[in-house]
Protein backbone atom coordinates (compact mmCIF):
# COMPACT_ATOMS: atom_id res chain seq x y z
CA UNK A 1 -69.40 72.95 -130.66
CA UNK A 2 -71.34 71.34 -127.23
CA UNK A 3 -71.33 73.24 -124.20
CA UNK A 4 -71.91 70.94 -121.26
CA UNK A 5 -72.53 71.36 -117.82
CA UNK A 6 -71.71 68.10 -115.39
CA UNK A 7 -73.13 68.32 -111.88
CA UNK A 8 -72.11 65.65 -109.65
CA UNK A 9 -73.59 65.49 -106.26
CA UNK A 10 -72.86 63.85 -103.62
CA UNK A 11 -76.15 61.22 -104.61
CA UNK A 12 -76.82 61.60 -108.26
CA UNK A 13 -74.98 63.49 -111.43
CA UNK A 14 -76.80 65.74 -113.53
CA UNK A 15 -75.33 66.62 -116.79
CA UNK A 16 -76.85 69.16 -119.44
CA UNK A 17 -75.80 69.84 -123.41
CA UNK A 18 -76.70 72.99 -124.79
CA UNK A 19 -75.51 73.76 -128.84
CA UNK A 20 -75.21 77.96 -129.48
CA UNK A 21 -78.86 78.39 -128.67
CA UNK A 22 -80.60 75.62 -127.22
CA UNK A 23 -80.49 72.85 -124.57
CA UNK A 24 -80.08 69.54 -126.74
CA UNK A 25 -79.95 66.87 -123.66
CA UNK A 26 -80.49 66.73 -119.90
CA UNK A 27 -79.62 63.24 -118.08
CA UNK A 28 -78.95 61.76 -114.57
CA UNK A 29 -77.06 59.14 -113.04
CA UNK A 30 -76.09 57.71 -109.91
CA UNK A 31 -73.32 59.02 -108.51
CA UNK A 32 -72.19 55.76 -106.88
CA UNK A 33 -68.96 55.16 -104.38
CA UNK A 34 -66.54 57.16 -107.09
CA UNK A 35 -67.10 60.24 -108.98
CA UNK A 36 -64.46 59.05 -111.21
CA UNK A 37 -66.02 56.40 -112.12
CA UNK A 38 -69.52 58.87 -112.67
CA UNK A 39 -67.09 60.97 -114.49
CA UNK A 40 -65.74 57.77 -116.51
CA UNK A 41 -69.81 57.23 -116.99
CA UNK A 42 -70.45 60.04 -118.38
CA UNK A 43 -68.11 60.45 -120.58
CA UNK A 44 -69.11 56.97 -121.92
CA UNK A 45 -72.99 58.27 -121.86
CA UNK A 46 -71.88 61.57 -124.21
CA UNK A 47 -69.87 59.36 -126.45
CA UNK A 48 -72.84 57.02 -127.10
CA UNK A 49 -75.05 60.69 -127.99
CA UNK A 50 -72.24 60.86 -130.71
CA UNK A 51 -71.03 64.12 -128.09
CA UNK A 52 -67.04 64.22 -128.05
CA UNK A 53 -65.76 65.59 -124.78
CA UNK A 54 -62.82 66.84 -127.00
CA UNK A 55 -64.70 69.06 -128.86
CA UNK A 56 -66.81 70.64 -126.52
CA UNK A 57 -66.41 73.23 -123.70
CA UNK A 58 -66.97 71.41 -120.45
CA UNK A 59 -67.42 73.15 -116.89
CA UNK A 60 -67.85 70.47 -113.61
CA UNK A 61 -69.29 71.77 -110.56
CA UNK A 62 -70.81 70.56 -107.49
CA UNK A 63 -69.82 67.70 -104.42
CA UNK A 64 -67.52 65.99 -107.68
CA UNK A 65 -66.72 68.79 -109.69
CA UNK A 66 -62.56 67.95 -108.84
CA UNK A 67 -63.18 64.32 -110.34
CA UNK A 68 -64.09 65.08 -114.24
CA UNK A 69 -60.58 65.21 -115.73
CA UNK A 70 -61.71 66.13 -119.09
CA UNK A 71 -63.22 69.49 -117.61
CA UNK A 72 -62.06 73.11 -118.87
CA UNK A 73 -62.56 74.26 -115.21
CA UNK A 74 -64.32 74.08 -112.25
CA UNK A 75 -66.81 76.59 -110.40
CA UNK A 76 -68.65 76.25 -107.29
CA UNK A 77 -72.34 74.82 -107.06
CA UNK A 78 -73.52 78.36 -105.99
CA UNK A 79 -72.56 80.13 -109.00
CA UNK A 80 -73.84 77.90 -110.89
CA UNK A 81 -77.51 77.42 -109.46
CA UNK A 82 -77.40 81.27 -109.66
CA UNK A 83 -77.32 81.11 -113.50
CA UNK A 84 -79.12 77.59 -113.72
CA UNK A 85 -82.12 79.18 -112.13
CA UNK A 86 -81.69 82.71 -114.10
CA UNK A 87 -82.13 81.28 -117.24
CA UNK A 88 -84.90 78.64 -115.79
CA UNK A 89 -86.74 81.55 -113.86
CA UNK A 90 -85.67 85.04 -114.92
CA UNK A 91 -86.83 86.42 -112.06
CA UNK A 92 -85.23 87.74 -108.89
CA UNK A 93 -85.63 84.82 -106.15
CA UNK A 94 -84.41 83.21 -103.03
CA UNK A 95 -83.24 79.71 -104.02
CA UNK A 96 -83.59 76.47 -102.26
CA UNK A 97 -81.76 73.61 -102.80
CA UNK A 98 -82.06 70.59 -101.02
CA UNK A 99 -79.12 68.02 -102.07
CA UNK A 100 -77.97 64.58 -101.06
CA UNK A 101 -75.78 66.01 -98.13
CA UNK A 102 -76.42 69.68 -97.90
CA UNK A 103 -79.36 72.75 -98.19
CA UNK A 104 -78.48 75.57 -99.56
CA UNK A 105 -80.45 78.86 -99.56
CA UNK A 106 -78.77 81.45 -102.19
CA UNK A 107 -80.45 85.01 -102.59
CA UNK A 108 -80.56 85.91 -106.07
CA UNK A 109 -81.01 89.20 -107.63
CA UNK A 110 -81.03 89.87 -111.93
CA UNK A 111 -78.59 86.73 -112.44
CA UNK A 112 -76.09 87.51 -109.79
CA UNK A 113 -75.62 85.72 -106.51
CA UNK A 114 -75.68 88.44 -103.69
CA UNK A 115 -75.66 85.84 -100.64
CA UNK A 116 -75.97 82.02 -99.63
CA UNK A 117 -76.46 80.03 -96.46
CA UNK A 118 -75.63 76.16 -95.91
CA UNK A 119 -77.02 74.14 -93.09
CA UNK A 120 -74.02 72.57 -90.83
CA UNK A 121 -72.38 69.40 -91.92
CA UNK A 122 -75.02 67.15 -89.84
CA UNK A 123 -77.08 65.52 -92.98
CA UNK A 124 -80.72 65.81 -90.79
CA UNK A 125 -83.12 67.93 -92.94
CA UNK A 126 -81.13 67.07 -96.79
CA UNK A 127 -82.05 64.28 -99.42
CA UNK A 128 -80.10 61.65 -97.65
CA UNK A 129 -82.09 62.25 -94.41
CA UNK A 130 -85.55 61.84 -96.48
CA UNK A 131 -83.71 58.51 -98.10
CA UNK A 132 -83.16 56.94 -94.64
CA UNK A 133 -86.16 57.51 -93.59
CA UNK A 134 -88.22 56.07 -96.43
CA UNK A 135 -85.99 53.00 -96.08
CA UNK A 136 -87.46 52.64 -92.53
CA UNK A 137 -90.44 53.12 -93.16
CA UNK A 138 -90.29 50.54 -96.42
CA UNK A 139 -91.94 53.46 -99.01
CA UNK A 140 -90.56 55.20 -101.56
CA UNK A 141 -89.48 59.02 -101.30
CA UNK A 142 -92.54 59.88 -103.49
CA UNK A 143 -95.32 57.52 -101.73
CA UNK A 144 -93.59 58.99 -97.88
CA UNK A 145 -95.17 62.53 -99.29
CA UNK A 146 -97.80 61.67 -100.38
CA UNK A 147 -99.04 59.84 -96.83
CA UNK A 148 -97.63 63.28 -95.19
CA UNK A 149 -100.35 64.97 -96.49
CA UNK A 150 -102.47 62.66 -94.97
CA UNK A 151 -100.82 62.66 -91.74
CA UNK A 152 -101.36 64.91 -88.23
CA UNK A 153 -98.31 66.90 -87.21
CA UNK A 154 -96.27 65.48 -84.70
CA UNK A 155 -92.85 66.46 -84.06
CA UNK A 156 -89.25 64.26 -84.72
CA UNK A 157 -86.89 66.25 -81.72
CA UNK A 158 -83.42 64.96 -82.41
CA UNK A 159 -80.89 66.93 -84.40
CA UNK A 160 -79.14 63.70 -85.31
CA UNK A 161 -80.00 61.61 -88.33
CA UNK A 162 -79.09 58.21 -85.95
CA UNK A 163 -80.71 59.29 -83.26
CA UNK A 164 -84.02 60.64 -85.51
CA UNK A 165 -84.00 57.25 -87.20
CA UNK A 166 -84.33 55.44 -83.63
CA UNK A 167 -86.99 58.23 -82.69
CA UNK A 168 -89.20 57.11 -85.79
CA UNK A 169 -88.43 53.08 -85.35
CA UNK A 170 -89.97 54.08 -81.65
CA UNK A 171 -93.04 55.55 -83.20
CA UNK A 172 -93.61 52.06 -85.16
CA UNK A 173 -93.42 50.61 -82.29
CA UNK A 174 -95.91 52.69 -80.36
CA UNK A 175 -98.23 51.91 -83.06
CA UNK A 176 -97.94 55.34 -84.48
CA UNK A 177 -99.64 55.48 -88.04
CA UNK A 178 -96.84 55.73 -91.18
CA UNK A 179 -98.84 58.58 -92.13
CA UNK A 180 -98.51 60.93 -88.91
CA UNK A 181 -94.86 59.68 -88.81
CA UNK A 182 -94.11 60.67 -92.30
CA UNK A 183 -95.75 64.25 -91.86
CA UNK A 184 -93.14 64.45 -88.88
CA UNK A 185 -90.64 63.52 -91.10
CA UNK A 186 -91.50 66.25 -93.80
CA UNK A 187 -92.00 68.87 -90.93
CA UNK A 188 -88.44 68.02 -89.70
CA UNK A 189 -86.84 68.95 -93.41
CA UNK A 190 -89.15 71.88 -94.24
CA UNK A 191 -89.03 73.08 -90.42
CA UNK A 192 -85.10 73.04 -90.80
CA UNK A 193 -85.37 75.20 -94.61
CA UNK A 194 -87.68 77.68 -92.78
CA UNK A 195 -85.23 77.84 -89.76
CA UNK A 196 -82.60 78.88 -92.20
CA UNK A 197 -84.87 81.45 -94.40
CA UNK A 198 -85.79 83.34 -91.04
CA UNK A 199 -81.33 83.29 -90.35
CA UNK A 200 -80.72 84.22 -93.96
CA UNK A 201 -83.85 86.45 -95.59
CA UNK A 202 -85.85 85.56 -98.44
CA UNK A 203 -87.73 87.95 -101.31
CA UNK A 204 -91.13 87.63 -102.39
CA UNK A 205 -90.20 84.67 -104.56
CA UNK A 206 -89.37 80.91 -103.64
CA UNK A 207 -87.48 78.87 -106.12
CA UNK A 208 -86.94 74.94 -105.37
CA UNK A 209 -84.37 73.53 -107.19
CA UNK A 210 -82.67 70.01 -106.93
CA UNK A 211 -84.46 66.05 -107.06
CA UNK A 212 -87.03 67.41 -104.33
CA UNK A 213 -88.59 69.87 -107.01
CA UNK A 214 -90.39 66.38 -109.00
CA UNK A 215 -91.84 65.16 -105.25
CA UNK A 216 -95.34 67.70 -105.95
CA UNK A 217 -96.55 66.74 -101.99
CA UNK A 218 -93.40 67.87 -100.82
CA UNK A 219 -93.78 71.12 -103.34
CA UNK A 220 -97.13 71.67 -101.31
CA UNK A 221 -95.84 71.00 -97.66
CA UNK A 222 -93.13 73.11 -98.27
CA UNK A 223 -94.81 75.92 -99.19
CA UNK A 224 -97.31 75.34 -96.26
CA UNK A 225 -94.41 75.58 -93.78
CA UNK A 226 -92.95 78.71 -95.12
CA UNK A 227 -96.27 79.69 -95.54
CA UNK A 228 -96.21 80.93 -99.65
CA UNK A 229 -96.37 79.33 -102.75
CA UNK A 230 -92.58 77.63 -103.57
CA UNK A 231 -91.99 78.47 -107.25
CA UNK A 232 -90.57 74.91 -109.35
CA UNK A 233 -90.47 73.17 -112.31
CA UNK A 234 -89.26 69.70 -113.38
CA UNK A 235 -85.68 70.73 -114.84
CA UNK A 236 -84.91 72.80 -112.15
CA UNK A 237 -82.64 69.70 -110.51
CA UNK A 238 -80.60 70.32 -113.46
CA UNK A 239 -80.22 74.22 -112.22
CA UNK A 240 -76.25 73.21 -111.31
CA UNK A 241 -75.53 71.89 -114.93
CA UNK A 242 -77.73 74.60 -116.92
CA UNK A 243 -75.57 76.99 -115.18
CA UNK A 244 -72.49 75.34 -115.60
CA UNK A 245 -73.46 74.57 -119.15
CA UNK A 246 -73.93 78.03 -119.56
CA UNK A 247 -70.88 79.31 -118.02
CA UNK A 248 -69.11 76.76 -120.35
CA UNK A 249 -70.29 79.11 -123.78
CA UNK A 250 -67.59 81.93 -121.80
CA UNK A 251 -64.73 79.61 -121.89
């Protein structure tokens, strides 16, 4: 018997196999214009690991979790990160997840999810923001980082994601270096996450979970901003499916 955990966001799917004891597999995908078709994917993806869907116990969660038809059930993203990151961390933490369309910061205490926070609907400050803005600037997410660290702090004002994008095409054109700009582009994002720790409350420990948690610059700005050391490793973007996986072996 499999126990799998499918996480599709609203940018990439994350999908995790554990047997009785063990995680066997962890892999991503593109989530594309249908998570149907991710679903479809994935399915395909398990069948090729010699994994049958039919004889496994199968939880979805996240942005697609309504679109895997072969699914047991369903549970929210929160839930799961809770007991992604409990079996990841073991520790009492304050979660941060920084997805394709959303941040989430979820307080959690031995396993259990006592509180959460979301930022509003406006995508400024979440992994689609970051995505934009490396397409402007013609870098990848990875090498935009890594010139933050080099960069001065300026500021990016606008709330919007538009407008933000027009703020930083006017800073190429002022002759602005791509390194300040990008530093004003991290201290947007982290800026916003500490805006919303200081609103919601945060222990002693910082957890960063989702595709962020690979970027180590962005590891290291972060924690300057919210001035202590952010807590990550490189499966915690699987945190959704290891939780859902997990939640799966109750079914």
């Amino acid at each position: 018997m499999y126990y799998i955990g499918i996480d599709i966001g609203s940018t990439a799917a994350k999908v995790t196999v554990f047997n009785e004891n063990n995680i066997l597999t962890n892999f991503t995908m593109p989530t594309g214009w249908s998570s149907i078709e991710t679903a479809k994917a994935i399915e395909d993806k398990l069948s090729s690991m010699h994994i049958s869907v039919k004889e496994s116990k199968i939880i979805a969660t996240g942005y697609g979790r309504v679109s895997v038809p072969y699914a047991d059930k369903t549970i929210t993203e929160i839930t799961c990160h809770g007991m992604g990151t409990e079996y990841l961390l073991g520790e009492t933490c304050t979660i941060i997840d920084i997805g394709g369309q959303d941040t989430k910061i979820i307080s959690l205490e031995n396993g259990r999810v006592l509180d959460f926070t979301m930022n509003d609907k406006c995508a400024a400050g979440t992994g689609k923001f970051l995505e934009l803005m490396s397409n402007t600037l013609g870098v990848s997410i990875l090498k935009l980082n890594e010139m933050a660290l080099l960069g001065e702090d300026i500021s990016i004002n606008s709330m919007c994601t538009v407008f933000a994008e027009s703020e930083v095409i006017s800073l190429i054109g002022k002759g602005t270096s791509r390194e300040d700009i990008s530093r004003g582009i991290i201290n947007s994002i982290t800026g916003r996450v500490n805006s919303m720790l200081h609103k919601h409350g945060k222990s002693d420990l910082i957890y960063l979970t989702g595709g962020l948690c690979e970027v180590e610059p962005f590891v290291q700005l972060l924690s300057e901003k919210l001035n202590t050391e952010v807590k990550t490793n490189p499966l915690a973007r699987y945190a959704g499916s290891i939780g859902a996986s997990l939640l799966a072996k109750g079914i």
